[in-house]
PDB file of N, CA and C in Angstrom:
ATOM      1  N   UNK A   1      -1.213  44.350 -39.509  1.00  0.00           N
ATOM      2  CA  UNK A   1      -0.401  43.164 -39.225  1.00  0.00           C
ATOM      3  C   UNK A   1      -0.119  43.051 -37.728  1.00  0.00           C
ATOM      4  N   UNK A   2      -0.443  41.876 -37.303  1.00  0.00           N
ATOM      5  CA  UNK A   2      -0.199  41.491 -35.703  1.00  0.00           C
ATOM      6  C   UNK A   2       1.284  41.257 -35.450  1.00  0.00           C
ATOM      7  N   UNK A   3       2.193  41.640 -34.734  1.00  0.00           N
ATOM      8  CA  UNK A   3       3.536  41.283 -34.396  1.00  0.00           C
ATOM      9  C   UNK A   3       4.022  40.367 -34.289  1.00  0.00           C
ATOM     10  N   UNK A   4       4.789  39.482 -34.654  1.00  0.00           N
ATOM     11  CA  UNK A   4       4.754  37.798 -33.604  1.00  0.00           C
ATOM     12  C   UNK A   4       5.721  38.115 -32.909  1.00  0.00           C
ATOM     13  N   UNK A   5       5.165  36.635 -32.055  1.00  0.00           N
ATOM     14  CA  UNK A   5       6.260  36.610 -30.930  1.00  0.00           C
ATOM     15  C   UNK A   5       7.480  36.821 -30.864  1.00  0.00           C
ATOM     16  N   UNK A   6       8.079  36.367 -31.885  1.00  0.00           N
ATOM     17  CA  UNK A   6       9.899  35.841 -31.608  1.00  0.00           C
ATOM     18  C   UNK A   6      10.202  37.404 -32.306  1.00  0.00           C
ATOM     19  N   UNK A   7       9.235  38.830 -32.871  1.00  0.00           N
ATOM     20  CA  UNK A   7       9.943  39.748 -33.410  1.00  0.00           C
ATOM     21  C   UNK A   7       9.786  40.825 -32.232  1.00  0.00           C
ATOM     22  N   UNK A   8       9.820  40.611 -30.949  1.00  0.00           N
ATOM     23  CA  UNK A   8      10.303  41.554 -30.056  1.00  0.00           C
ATOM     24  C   UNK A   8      11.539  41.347 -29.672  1.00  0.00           C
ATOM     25  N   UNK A   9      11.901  43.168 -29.227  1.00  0.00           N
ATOM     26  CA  UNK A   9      13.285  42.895 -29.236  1.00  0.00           C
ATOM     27  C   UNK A   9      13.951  41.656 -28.338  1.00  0.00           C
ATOM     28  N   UNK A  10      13.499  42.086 -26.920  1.00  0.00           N
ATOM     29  CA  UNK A  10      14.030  41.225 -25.882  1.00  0.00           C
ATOM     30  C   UNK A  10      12.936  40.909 -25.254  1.00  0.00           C
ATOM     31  N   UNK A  11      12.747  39.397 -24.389  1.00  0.00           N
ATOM     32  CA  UNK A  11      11.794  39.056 -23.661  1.00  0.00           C
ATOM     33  C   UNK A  11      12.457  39.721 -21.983  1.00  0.00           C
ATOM     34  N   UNK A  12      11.647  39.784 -20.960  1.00  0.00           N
ATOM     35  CA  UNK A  12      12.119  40.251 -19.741  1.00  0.00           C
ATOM     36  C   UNK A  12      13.288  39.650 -19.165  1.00  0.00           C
ATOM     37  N   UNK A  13      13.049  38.285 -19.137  1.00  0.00           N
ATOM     38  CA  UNK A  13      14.327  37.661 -18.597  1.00  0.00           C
ATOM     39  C   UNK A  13      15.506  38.093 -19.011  1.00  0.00           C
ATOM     40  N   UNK A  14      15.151  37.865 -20.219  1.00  0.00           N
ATOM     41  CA  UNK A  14      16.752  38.476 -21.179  1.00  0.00           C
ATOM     42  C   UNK A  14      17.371  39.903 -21.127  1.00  0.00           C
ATOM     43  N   UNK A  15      16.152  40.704 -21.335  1.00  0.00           N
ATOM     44  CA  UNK A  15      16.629  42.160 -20.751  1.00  0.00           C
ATOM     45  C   UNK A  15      17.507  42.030 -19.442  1.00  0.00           C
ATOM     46  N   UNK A  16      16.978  41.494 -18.730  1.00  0.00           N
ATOM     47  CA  UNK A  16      17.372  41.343 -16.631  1.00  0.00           C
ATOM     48  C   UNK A  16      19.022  41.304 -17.030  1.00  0.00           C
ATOM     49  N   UNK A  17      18.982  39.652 -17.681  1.00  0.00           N
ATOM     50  CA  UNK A  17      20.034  39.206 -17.430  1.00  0.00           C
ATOM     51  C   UNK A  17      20.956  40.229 -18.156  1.00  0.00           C
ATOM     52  N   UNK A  18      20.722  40.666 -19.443  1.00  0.00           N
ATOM     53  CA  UNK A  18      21.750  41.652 -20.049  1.00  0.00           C
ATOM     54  C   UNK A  18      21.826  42.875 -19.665  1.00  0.00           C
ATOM     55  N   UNK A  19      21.432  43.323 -18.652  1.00  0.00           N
ATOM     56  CA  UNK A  19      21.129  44.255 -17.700  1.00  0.00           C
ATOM     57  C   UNK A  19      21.997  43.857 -16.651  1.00  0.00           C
ATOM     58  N   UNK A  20      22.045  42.889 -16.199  1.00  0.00           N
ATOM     59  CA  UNK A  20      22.905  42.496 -14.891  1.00  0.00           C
ATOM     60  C   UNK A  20      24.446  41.924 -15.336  1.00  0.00           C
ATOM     61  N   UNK A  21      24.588  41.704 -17.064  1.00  0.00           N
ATOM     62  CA  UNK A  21      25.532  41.541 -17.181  1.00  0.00           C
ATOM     63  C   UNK A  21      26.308  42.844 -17.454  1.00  0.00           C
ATOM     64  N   UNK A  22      25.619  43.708 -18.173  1.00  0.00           N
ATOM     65  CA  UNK A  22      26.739  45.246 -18.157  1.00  0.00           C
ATOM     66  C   UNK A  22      26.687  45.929 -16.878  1.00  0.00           C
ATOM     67  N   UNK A  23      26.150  45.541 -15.970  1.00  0.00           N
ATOM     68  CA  UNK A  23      26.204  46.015 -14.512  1.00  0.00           C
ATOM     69  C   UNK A  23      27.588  45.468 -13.761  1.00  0.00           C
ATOM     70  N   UNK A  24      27.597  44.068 -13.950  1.00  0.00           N
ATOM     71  CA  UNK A  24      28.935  43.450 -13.847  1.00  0.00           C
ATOM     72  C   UNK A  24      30.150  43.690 -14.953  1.00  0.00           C
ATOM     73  N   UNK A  25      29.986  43.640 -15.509  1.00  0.00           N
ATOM     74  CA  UNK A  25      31.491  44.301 -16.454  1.00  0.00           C
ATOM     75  C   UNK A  25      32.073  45.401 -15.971  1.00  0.00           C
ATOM     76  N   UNK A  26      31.120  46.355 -16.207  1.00  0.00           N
ATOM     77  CA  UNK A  26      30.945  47.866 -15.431  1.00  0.00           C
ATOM     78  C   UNK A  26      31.881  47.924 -14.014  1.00  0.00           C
ATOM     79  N   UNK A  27      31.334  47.163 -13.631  1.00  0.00           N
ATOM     80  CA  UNK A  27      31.594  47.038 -12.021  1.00  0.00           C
ATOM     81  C   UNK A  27      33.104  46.755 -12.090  1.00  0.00           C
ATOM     82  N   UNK A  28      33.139  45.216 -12.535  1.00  0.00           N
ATOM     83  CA  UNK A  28      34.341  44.519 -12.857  1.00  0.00           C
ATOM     84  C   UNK A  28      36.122  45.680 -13.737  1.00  0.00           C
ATOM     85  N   UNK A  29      35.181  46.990 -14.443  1.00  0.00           N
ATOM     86  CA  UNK A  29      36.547  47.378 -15.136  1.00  0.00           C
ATOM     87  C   UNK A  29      36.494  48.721 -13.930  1.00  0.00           C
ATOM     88  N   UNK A  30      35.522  49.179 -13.504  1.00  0.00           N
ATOM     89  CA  UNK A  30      36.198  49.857 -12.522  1.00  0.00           C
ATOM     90  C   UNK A  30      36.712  49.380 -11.828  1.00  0.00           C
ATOM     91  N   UNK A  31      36.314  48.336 -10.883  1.00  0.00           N
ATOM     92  CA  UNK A  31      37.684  47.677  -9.820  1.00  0.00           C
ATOM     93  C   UNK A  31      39.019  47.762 -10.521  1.00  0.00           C
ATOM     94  N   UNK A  32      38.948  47.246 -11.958  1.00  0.00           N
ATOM     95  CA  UNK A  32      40.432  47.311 -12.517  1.00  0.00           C
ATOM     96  C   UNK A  32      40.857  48.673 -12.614  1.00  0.00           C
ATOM     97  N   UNK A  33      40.329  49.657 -13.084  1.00  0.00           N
ATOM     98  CA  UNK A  33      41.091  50.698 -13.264  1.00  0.00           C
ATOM     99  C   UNK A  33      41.296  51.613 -11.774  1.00  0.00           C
ATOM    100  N   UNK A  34      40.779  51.462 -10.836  1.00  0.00           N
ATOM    101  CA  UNK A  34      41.171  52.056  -9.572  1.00  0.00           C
ATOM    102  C   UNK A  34      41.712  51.330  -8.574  1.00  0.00           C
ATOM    103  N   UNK A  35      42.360  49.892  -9.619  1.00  0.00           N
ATOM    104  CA  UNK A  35      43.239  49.275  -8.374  1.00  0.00           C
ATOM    105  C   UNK A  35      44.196  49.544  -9.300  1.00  0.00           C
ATOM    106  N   UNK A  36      44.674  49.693 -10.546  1.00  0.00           N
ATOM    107  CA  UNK A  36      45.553  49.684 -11.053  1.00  0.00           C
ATOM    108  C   UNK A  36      46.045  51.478 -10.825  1.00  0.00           C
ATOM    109  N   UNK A  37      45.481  52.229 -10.972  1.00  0.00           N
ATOM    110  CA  UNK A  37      45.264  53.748 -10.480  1.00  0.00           C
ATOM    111  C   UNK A  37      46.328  53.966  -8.995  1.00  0.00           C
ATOM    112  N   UNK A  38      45.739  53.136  -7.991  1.00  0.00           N
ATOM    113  CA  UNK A  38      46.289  52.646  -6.869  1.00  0.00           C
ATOM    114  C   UNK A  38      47.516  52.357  -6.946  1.00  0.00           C
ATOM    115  N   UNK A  39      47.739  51.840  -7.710  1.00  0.00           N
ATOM    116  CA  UNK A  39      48.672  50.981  -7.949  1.00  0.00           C
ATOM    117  C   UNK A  39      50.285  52.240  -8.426  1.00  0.00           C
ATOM    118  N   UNK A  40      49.706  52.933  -9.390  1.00  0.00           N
ATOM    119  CA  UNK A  40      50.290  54.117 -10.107  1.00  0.00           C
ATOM    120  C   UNK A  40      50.447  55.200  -9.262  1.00  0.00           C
ATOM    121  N   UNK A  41      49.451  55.524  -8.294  1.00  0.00           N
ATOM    122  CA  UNK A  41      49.956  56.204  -7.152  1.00  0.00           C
ATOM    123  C   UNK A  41      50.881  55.538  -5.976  1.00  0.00           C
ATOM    124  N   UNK A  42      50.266  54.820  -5.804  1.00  0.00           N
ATOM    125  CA  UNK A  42      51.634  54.059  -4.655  1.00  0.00           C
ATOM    126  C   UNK A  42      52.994  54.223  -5.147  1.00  0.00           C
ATOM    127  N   UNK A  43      53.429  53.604  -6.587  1.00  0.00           N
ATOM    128  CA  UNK A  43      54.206  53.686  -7.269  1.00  0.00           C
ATOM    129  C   UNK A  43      55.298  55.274  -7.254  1.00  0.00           C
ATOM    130  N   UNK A  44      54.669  56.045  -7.204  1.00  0.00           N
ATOM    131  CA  UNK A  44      54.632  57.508  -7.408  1.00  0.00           C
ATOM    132  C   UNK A  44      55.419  57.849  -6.123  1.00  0.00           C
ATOM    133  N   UNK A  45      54.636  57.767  -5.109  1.00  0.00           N
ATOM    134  CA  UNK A  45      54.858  57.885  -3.471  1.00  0.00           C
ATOM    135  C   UNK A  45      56.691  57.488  -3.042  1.00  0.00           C
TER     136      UNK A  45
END
């Protein structure tokens, strides 16, 4: 049996982009947790 098209997982684009979107989240909750971190040390001080 030959594969079809639409039964791969992801086409490239789509990989990229969902690739560049957990890159940004990622990104996005560390800024939060080491400004808020920051935040808890200043606090402290």
């Amino acid at each position: 049996f030959a594969p079809r098209e639409n039964e791969k997982p992801f086409t490239e684009p789509e990989r990229a982009q969902r690739w560049r979107l957990s890159l940004a989240s990622l990104l996005f909750i560390t800024v939060l947790l080491s400004d808020h971190l920051w935040f808890c040390t200043e606090a402290k001080l």
